[in-house]
N, C-alpha and C. Protein backbone atom coordinates (compact mmCIF):
# COMPACT_ATOMS: atom_id res chain seq x y z
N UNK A 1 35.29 3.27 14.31
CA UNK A 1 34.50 4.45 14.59
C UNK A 1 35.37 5.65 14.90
N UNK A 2 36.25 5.14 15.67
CA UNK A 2 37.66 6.72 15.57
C UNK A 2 38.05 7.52 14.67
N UNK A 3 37.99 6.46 13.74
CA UNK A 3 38.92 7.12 12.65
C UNK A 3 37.79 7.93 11.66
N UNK A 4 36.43 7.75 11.64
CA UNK A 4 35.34 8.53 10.89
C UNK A 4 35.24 10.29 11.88
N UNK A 5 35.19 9.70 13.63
CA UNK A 5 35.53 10.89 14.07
C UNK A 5 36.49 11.93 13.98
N UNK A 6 37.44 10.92 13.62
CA UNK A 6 39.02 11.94 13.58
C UNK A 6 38.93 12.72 12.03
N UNK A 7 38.09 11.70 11.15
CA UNK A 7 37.93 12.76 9.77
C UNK A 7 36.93 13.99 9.96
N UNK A 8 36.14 13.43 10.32
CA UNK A 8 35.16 14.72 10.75
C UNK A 8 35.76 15.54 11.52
N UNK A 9 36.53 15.74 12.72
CA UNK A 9 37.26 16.91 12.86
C UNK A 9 37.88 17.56 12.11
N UNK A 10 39.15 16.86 11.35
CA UNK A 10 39.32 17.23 10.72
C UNK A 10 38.83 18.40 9.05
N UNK A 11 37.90 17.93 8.86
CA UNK A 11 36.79 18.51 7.58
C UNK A 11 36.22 19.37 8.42
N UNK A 12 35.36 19.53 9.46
CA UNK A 12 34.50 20.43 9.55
C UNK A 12 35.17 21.36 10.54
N UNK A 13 35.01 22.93 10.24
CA UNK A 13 35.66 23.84 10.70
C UNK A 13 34.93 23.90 12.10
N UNK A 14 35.40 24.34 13.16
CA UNK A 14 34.60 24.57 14.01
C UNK A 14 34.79 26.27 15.32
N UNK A 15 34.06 27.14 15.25
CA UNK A 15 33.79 27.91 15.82
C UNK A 15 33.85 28.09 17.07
N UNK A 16 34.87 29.14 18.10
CA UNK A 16 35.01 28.81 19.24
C UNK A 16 33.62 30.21 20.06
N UNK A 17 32.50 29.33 20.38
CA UNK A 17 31.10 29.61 20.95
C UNK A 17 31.28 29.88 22.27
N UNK A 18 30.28 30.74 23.37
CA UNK A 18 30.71 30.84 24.92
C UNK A 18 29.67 29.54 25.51
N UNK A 19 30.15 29.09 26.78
CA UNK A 19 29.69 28.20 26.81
C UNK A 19 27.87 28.16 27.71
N UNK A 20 27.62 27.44 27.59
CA UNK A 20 25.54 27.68 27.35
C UNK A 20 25.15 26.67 28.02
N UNK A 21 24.41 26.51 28.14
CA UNK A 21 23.41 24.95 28.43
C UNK A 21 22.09 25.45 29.09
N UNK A 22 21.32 24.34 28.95
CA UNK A 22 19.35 24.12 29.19
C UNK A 22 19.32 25.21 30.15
N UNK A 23 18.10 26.28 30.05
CA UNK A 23 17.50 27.05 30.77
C UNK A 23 18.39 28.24 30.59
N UNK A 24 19.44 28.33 29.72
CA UNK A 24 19.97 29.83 29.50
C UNK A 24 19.24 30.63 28.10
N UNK A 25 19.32 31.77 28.25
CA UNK A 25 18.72 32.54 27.23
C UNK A 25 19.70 33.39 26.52
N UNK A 26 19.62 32.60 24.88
CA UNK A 26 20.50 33.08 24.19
C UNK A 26 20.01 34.03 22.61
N UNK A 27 21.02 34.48 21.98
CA UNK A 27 20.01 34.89 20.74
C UNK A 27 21.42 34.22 19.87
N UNK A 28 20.96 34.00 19.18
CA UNK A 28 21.27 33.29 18.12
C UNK A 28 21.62 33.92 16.54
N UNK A 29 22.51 34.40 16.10
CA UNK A 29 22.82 34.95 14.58
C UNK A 29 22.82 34.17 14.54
N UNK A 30 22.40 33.93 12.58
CA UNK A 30 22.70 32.71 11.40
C UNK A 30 22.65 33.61 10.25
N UNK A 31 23.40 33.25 9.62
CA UNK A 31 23.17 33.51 7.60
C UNK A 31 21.98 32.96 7.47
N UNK A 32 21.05 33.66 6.35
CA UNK A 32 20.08 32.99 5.69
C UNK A 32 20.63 33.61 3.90
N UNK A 33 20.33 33.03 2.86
CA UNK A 33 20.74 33.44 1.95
C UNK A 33 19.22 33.14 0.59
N UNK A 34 18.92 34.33 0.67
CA UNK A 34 17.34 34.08 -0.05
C UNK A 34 18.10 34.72 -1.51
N UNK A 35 18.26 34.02 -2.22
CA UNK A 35 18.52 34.02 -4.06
C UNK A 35 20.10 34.38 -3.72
N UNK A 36 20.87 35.44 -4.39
CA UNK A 36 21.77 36.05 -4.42
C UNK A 36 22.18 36.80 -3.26
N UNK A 37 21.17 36.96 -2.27
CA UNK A 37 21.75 38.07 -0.73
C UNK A 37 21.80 37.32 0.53
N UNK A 38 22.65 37.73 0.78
CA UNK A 38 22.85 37.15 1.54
C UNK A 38 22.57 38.10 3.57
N UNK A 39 22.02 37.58 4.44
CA UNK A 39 21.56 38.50 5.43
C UNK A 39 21.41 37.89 6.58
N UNK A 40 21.83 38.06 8.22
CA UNK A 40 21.63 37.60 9.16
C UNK A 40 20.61 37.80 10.09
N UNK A 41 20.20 36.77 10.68
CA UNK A 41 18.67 36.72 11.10
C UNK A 41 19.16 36.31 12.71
N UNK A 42 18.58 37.12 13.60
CA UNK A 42 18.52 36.88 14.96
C UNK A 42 17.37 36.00 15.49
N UNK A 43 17.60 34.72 16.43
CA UNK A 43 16.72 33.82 16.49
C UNK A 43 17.54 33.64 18.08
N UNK A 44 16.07 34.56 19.44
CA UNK A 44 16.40 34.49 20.69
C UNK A 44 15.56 33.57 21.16
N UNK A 45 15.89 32.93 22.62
CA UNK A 45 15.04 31.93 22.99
C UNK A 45 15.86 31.47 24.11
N UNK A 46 15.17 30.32 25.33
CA UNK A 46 15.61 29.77 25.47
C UNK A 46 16.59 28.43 25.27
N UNK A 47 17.31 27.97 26.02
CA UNK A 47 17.66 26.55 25.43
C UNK A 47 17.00 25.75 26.47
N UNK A 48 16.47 24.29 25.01
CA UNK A 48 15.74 23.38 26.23
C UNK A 48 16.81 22.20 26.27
N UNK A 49 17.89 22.05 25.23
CA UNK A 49 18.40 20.95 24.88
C UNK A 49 19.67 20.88 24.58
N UNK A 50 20.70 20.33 25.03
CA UNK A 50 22.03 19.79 24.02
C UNK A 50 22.04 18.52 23.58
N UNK A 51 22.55 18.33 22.75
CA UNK A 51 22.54 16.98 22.25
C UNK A 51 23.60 16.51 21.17
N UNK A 52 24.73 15.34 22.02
CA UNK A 52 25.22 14.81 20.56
C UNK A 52 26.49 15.37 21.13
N UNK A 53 27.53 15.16 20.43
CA UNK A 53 29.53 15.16 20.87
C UNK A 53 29.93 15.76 19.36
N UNK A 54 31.11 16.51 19.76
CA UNK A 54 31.82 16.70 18.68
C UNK A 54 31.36 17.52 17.77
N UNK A 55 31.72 17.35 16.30
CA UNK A 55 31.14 17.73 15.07
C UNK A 55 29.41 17.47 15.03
N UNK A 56 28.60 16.69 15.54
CA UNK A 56 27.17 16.59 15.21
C UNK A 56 26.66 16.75 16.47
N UNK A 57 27.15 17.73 17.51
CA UNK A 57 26.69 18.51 18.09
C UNK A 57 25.26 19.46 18.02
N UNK A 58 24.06 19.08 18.69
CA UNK A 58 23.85 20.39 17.96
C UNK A 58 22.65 20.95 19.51
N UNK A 59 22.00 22.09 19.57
CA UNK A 59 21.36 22.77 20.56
C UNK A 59 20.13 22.91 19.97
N UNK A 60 19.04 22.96 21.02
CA UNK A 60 17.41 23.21 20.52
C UNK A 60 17.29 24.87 21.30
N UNK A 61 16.50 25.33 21.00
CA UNK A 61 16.18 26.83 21.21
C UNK A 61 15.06 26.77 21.24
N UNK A 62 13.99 27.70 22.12
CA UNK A 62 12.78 27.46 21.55
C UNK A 62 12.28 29.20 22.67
N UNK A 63 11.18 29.88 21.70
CA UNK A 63 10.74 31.24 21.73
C UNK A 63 9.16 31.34 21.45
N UNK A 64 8.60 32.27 22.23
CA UNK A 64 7.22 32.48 21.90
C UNK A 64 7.26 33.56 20.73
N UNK A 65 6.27 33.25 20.10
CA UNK A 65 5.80 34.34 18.81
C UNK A 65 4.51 34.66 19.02
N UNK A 66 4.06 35.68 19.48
CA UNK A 66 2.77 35.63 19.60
C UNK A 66 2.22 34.41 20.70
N UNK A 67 1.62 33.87 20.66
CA UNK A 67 1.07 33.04 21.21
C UNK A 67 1.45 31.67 21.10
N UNK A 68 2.29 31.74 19.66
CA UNK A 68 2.54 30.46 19.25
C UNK A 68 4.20 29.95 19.76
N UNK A 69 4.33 28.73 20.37
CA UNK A 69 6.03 28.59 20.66
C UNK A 69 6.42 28.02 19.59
N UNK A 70 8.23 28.68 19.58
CA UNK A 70 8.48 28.60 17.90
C UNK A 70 10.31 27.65 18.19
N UNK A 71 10.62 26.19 18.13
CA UNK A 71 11.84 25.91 18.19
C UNK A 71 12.14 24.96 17.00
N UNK A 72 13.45 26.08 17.54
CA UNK A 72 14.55 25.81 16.17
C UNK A 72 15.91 25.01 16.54
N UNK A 73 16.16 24.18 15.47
CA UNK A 73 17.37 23.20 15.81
C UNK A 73 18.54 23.41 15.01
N UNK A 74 19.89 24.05 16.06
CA UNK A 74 20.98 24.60 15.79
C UNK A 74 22.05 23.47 15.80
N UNK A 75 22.89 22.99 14.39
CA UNK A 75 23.93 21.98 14.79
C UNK A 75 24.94 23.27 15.28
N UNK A 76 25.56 23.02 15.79
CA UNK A 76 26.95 23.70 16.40
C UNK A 76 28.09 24.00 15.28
N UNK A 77 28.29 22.87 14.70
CA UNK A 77 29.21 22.88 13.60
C UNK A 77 28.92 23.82 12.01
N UNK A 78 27.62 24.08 12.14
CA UNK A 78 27.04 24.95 11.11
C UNK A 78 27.84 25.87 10.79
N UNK A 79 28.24 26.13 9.40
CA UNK A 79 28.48 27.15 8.51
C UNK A 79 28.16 28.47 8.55
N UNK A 80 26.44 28.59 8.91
CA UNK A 80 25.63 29.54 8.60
C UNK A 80 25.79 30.41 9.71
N UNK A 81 26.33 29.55 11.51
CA UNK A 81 26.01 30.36 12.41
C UNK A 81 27.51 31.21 12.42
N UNK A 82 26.70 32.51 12.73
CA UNK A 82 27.80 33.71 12.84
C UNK A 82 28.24 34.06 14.04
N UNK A 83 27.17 34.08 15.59
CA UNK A 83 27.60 34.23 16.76
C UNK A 83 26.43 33.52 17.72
N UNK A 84 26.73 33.54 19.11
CA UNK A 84 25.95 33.04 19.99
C UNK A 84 26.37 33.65 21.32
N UNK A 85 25.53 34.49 21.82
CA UNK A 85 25.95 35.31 22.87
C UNK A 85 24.79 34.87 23.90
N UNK A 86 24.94 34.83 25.34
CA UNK A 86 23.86 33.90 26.06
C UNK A 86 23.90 35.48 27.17
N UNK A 87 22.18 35.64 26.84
CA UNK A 87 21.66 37.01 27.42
C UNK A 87 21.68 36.79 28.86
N UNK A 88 21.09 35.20 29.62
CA UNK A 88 21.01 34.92 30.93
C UNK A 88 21.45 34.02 31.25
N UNK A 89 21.71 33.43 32.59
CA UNK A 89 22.17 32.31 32.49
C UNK A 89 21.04 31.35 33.48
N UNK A 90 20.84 30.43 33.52
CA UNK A 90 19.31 29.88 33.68
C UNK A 90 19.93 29.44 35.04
N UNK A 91 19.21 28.96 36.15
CA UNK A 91 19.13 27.67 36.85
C UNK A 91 18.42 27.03 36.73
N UNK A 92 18.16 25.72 36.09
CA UNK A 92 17.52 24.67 35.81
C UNK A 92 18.48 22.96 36.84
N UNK A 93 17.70 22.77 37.20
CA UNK A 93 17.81 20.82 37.59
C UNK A 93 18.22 20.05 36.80
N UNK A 94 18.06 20.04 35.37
CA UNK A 94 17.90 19.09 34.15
C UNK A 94 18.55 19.70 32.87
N UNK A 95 18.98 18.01 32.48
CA UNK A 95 19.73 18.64 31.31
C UNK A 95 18.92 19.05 30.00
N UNK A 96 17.52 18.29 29.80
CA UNK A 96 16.45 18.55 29.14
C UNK A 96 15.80 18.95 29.25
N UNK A 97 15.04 20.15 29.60
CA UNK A 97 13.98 20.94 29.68
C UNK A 97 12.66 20.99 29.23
N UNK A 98 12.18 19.72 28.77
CA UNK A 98 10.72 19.54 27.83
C UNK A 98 9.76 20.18 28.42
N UNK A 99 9.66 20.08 29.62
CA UNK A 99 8.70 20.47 30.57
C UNK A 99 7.55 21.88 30.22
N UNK A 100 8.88 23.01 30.14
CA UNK A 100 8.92 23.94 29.62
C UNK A 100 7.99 23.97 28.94
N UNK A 101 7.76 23.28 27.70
CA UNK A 101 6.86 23.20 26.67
C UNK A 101 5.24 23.89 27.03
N UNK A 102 4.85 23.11 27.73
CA UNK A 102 3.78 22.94 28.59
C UNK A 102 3.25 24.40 29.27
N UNK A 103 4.59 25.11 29.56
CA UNK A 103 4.47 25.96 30.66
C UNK A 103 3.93 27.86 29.57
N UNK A 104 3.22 27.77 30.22
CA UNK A 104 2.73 29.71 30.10
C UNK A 104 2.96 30.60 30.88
N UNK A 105 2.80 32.25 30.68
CA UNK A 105 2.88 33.25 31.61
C UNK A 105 3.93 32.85 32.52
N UNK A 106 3.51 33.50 33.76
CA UNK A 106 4.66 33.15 35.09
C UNK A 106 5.57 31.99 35.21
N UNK A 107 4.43 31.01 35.15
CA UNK A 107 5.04 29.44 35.17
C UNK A 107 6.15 29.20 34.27
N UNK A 108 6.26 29.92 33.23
CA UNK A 108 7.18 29.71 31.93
C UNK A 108 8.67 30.63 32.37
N UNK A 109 8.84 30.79 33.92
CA UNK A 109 10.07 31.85 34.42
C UNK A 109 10.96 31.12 34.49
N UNK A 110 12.32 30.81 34.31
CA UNK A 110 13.18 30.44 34.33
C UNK A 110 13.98 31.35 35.80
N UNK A 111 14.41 30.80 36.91
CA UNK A 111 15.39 31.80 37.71
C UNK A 111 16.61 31.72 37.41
N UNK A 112 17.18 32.77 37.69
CA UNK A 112 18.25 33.21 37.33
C UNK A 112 19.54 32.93 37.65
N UNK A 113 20.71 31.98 37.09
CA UNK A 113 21.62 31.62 37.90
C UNK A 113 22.68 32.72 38.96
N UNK A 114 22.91 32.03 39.92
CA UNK A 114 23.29 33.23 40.74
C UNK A 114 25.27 32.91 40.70
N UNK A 115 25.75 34.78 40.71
CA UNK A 115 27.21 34.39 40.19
C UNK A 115 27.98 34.23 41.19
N UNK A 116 29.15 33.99 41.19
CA UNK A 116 29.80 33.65 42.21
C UNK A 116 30.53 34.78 43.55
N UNK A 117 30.52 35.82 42.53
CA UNK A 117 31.23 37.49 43.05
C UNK A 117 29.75 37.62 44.03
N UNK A 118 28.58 37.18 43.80
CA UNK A 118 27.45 38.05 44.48
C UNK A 118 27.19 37.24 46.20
N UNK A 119 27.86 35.78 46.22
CA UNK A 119 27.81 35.36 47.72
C UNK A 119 28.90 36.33 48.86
C-alpha cells in the first residue's frame, strides 16, 4: 500500500492551500471549462467536512441559494482549483458538522473563532 501512495505523490501535483477546517467560511475558485472557454467560478460556503489523507483528500462546502442548501465536494488535489482563501474562521466542537444541515436563520450561526492577539 506504500508504494501506490508514494506513486500518487509523486503524479499528482499538489497546491500549497491556507489551512481550514469544519465551521470555517471559505470561497472557493475553480476552473469550469464550458466548450473552448475557459472561466472561474466562485463557490462560498461553509465547511462541514474533511475527509481522506494525502492525494484523495478532499473538503465538503455547503451554501444557501435562495432557500435551497447547495454542497459541493472539493478533492484538494484537483487541477481545476485555482485558490482557497477562508473568509472566517469558525468555532465548532466537531470535526463533522452534519448537524448544520438541519439548521435555519439564527440557529444556522456559526461563532467566531477567537484570535490569539485579542486575549
Amino acid at each position: 500500500m506504500d508504494i501506490i501512495k508514494e506513486l500518487q505523490n509523486e503524479l499528482v501535483e499538489t497546491k500549497q492551500f491556507p489551512e481550514f477546517g469544519a465551521g470555517d467560511t471559505v470561497t472557493v475558485s475553480y476552473k469550469i471549462k464550458e466548450g473552448n472557454k475557459e472561466r472561474i467560478q466562485q463557490f462560498q460556503g461553509v465547511v462541514i467536512q474533511r475527509r481522506g489523507t494525502g492525494t484523495s483528500e478532499t473538503f465538503t462546502v455547503r451554501k444557501m441559494s435562495g432557500n435551497v442548501g447547495v454542497e459541493r465536494i472539493f478533492p484538494i488535489s484537483s487541477p481545476f482549483l485555482e485558490s482557497i482563501t477562508v473568509n472566517k474562521r469558525g468555532s465548532v466542537r466537531r470535526a463533522r458538522i452534519f448537524y448544520f444541515r438541519e439548521r435555519t436563520g439564527k440557529a444556522a450561526r456559526i461563532k467566531e473563532k477567537r484570535r490569539a492577539s485579542e486575549k
